[in-house]
Protein backbone atom coordinates (compact mmCIF):
# COMPACT_ATOMS: atom_id res chain seq x y z
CA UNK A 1 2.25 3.51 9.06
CA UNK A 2 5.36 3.16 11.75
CA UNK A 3 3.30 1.08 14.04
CA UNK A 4 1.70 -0.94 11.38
CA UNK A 5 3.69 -4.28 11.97
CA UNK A 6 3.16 -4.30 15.47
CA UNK A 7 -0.54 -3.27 15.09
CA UNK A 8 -0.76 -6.08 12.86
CA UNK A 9 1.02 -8.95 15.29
CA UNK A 10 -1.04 -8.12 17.94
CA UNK A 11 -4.09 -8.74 16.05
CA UNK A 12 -2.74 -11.53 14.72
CA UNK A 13 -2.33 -13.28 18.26
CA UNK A 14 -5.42 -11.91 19.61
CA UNK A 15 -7.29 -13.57 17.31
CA UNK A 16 -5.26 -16.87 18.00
CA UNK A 17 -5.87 -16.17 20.98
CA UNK A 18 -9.38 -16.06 20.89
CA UNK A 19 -9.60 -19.13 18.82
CA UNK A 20 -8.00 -21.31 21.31
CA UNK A 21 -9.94 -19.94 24.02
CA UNK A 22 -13.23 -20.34 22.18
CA UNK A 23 -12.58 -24.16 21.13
CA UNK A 24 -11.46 -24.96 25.05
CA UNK A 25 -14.37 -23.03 26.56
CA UNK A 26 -17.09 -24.30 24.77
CA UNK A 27 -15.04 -27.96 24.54
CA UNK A 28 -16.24 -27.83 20.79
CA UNK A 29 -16.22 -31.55 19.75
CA UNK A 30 -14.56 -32.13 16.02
CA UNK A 31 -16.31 -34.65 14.55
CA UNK A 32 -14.57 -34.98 11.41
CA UNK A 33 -12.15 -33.07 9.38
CA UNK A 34 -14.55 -30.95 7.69
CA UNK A 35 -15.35 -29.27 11.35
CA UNK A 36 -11.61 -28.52 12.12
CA UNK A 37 -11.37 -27.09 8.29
CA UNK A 38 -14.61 -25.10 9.05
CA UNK A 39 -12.87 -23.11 11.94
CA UNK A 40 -9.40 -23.03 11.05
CA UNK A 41 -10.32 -21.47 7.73
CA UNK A 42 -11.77 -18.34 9.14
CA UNK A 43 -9.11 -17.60 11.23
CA UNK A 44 -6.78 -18.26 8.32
CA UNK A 45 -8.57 -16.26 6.41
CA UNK A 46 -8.39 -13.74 8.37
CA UNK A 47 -4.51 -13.62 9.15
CA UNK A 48 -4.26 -13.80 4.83
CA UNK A 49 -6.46 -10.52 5.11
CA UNK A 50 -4.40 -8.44 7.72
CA UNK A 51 -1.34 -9.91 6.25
CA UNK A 52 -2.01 -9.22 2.91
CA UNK A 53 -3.44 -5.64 3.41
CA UNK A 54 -0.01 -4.55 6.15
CA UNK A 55 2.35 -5.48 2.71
CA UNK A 56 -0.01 -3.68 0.08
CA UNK A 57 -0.10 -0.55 1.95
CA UNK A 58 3.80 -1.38 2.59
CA UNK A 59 4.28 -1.95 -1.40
CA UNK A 60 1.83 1.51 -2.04
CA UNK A 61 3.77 3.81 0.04
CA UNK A 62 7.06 2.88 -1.55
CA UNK A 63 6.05 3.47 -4.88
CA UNK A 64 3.85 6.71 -4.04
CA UNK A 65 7.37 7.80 -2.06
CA UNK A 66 9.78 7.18 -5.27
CA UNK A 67 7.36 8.75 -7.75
CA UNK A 68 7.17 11.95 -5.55
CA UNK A 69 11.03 11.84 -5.74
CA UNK A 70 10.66 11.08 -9.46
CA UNK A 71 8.76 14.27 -9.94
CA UNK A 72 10.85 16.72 -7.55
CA UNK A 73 13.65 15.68 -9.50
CA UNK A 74 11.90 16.44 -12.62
CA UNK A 75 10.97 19.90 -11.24
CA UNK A 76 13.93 20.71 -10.48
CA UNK A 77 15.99 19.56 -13.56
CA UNK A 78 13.50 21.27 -15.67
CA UNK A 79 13.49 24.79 -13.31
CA UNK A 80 17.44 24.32 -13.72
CA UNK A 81 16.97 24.12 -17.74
CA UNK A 82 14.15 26.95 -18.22
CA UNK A 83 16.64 29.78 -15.71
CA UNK A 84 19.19 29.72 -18.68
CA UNK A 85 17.00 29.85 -21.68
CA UNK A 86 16.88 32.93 -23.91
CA UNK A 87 14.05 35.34 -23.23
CA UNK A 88 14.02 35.23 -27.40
CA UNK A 89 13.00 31.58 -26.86
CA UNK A 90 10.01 31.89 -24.34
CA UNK A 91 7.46 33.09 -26.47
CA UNK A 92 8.11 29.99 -28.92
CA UNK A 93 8.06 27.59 -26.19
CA UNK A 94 4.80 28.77 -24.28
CA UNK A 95 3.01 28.32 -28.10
CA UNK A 96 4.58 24.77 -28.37
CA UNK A 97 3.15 23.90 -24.77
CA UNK A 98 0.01 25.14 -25.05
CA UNK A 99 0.41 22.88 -28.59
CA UNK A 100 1.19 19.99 -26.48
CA UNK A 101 -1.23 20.04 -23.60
CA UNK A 102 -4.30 21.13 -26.31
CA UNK A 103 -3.16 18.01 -28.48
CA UNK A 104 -3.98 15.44 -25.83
């Protein structure tokens, strides 16, 4: 998501935007504070949403990206041990995996 900031901003004062313009061209009288609270909230609401959702994703693809690396590394540590093992050996260890993976 490389344009996901900027995506974000924009909506963010677009909906300002909007806002402002709708209060000033209707000349929406506030008769108390419970009127100002009424339509501040959804637009605060609204910025907590976008806001919230552009540093989840942010947060998800992080740890999706270092678990990936996790695993590759895993692979390939694992590839690196099973290329010098005995061809004695490999019959033992296939029973003790198939062991393993029946077991849970």
């Amino acid at each position: 998501m490389r344009y996901g900031f900027w995506l974000i901003l924009i909506s963010l004062l677009l909906i300002s935007g909007l806002f402002v313009f709708v209060v000033l061209a209707t000349k929406v009288e506030f008769h108390g504070v419970a009127d100002i609270h009424t339509g501040l909230g959804a637009v605060t609401t609204l910025f907590g949403t976008l806001v919230g959702f552009f540093f989840g994703h942010q947060a998800g693809s992080s740890g999706k990206e270092k678990a990936e690396a996790a695993r590759k590394h895993s692979d390939a540590v694992a590839k690196a041990a099973l290329a010098h093992l005995d061809d004695s050996k490999v019959d033992d260890m296939v029973d003790d995996i198939q062991r393993m993976t029946q077991s849970e």
